[in-house]
Protein backbone atom coordinates (compact mmCIF):
# COMPACT_ATOMS: atom_id res chain seq x y z
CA UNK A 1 6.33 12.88 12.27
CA UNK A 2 6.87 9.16 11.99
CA UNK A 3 6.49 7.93 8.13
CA UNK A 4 4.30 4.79 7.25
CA UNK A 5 4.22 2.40 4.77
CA UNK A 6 0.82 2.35 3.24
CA UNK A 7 0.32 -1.13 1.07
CA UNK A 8 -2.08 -0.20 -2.12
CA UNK A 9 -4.61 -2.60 -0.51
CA UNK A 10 -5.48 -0.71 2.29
CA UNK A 11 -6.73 2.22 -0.51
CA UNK A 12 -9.03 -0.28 -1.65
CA UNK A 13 -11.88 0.86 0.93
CA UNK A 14 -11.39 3.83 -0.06
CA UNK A 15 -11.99 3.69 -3.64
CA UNK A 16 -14.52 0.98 -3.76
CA UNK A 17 -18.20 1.89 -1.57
CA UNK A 18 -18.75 -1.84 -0.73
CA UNK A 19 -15.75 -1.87 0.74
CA UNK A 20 -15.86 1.20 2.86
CA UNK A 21 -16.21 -0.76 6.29
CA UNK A 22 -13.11 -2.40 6.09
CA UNK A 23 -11.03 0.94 6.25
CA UNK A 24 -8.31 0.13 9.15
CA UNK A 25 -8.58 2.88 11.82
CA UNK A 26 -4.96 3.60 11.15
CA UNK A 27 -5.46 4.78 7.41
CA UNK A 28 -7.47 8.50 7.68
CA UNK A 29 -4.47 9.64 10.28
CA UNK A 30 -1.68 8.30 7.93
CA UNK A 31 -3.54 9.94 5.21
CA UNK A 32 -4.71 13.37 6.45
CA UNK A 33 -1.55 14.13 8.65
CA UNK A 34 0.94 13.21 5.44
CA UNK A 35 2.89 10.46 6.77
CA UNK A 36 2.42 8.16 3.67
CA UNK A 37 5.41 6.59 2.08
CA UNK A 38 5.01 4.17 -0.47
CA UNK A 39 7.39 2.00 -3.16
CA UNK A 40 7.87 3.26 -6.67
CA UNK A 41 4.94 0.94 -7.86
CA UNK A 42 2.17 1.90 -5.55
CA UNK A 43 -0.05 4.45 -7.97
CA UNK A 44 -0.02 1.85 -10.64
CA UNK A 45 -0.43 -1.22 -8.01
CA UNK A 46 -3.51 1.35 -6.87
CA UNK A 47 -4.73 1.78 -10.33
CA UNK A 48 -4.63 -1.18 -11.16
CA UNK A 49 -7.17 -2.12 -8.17
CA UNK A 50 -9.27 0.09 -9.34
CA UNK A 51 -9.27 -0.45 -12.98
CA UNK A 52 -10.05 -4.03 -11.87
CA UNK A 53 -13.15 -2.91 -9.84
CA UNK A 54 -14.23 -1.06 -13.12
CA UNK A 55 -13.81 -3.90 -15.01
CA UNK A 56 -15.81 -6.17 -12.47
CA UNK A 57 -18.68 -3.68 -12.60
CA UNK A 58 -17.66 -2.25 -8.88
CA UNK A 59 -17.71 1.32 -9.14
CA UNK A 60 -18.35 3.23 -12.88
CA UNK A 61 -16.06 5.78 -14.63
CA UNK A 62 -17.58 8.56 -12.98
CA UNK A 63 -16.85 7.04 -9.57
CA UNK A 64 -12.78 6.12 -10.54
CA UNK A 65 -12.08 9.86 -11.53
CA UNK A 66 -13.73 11.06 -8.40
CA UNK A 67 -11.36 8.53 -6.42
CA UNK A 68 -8.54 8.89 -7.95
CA UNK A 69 -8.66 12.86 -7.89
CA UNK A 70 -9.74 12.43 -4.38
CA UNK A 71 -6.56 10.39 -3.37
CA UNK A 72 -4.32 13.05 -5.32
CA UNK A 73 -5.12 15.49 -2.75
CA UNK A 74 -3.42 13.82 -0.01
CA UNK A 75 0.69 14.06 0.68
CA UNK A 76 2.19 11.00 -0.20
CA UNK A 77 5.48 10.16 0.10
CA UNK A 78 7.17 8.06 -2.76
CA UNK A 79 10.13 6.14 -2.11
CA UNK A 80 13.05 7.17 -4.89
CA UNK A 81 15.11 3.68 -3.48
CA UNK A 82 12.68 1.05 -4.32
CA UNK A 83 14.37 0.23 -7.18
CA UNK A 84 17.70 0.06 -6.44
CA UNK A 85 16.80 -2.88 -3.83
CA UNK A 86 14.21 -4.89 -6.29
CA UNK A 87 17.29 -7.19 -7.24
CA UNK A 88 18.82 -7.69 -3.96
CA UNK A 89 16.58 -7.02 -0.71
CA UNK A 90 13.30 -7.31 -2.54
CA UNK A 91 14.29 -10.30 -4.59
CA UNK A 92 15.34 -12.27 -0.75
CA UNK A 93 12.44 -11.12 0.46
CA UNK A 94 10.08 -12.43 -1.91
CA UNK A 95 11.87 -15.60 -2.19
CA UNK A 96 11.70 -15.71 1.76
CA UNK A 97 8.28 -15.49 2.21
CA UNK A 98 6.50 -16.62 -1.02
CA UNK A 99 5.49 -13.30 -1.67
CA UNK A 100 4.96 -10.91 -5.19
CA UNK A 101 7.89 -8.57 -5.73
CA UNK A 102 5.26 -5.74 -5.08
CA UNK A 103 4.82 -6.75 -1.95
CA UNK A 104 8.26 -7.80 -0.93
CA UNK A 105 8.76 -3.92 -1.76
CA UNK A 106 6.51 -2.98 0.96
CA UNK A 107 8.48 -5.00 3.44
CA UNK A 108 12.06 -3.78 2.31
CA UNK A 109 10.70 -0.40 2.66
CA UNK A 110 9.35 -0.56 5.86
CA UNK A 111 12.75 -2.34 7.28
CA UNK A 112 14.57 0.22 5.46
CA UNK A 113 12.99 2.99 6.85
CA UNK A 114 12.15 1.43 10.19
CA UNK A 115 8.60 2.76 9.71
CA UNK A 116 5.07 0.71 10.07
CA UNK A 117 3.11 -1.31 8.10
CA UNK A 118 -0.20 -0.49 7.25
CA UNK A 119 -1.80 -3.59 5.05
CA UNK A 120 -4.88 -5.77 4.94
CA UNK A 121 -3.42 -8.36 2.59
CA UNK A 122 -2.57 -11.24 5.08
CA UNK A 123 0.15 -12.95 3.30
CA UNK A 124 1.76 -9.39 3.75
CA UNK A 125 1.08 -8.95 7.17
CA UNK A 126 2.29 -12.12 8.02
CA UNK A 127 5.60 -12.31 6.16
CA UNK A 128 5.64 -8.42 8.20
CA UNK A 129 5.39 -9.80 11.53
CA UNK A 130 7.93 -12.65 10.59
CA UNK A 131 10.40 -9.88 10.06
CA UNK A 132 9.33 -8.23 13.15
CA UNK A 133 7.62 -5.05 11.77
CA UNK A 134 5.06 -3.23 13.45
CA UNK A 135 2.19 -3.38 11.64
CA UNK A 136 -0.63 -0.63 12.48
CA UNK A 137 -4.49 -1.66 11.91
């Protein structure tokens, strides 16, 4: 069973009904067979998304919960290491590639690991294919 990284903006179709048709292909395998590994930060990088949809008027109270319990059910893998390479890997990365330090986790993690990267932010999948990842859609 080959691990994959799973950036928190990929769960964004999922949580959010107007953006349901942008789900990669890639995500409901990753999900449903267990193979998710995230960084440390990833619930509260996800939470945050959707505490910004609430905000914006996106989805309602009702519809967060349901999400969030819904996502809860699935295996996910969290990364214990993530912070341990924040300073050093993380910190290059970012620095490399103009990117947040959330995201420059996703990248050391997947390098780490030597597992795919499952994202739909494009900085992200850029800087990922830069550092010769495979990324999955």
């Amino acid at each position: 069973m080959k691990l994959c990284v799973v950036d928190a903006s990929v769960i964004g179709p999922m949580i959010l009904p107007d953006e349901a048709d942008l789900m990669p292909a890639g995500l409901e395998p990753v999900m449903v067979e267990g193979r998710a590994l995230v960084p440390q930060h990833w619930r509260l990088e996800v939470l945050n998304l959707a505490r910004m949809a609430l905000r914006r008027k996106r989805i309602d109270h009702r519809q967060l919960e349901k999400a969030l319990a819904s996502l809860s059910q699935y295996r996910i893998h969290v990364d214990e290491g993530t912070n341990v390479h924040a300073w050093g890997a993380c910190m290059r990365l970012a620095q490399r590639h103009d990117l947040t330090a959330y995201d420059a986790a996703y990248i050391e993690l997947a390098k780490r690991v030597d597992a795919p990267l499952l994202t739909l932010d494009k900085a992200l999948a850029k800087a990922a294919r830069h550092e010769k990842l495979e990324l999955i859609a």
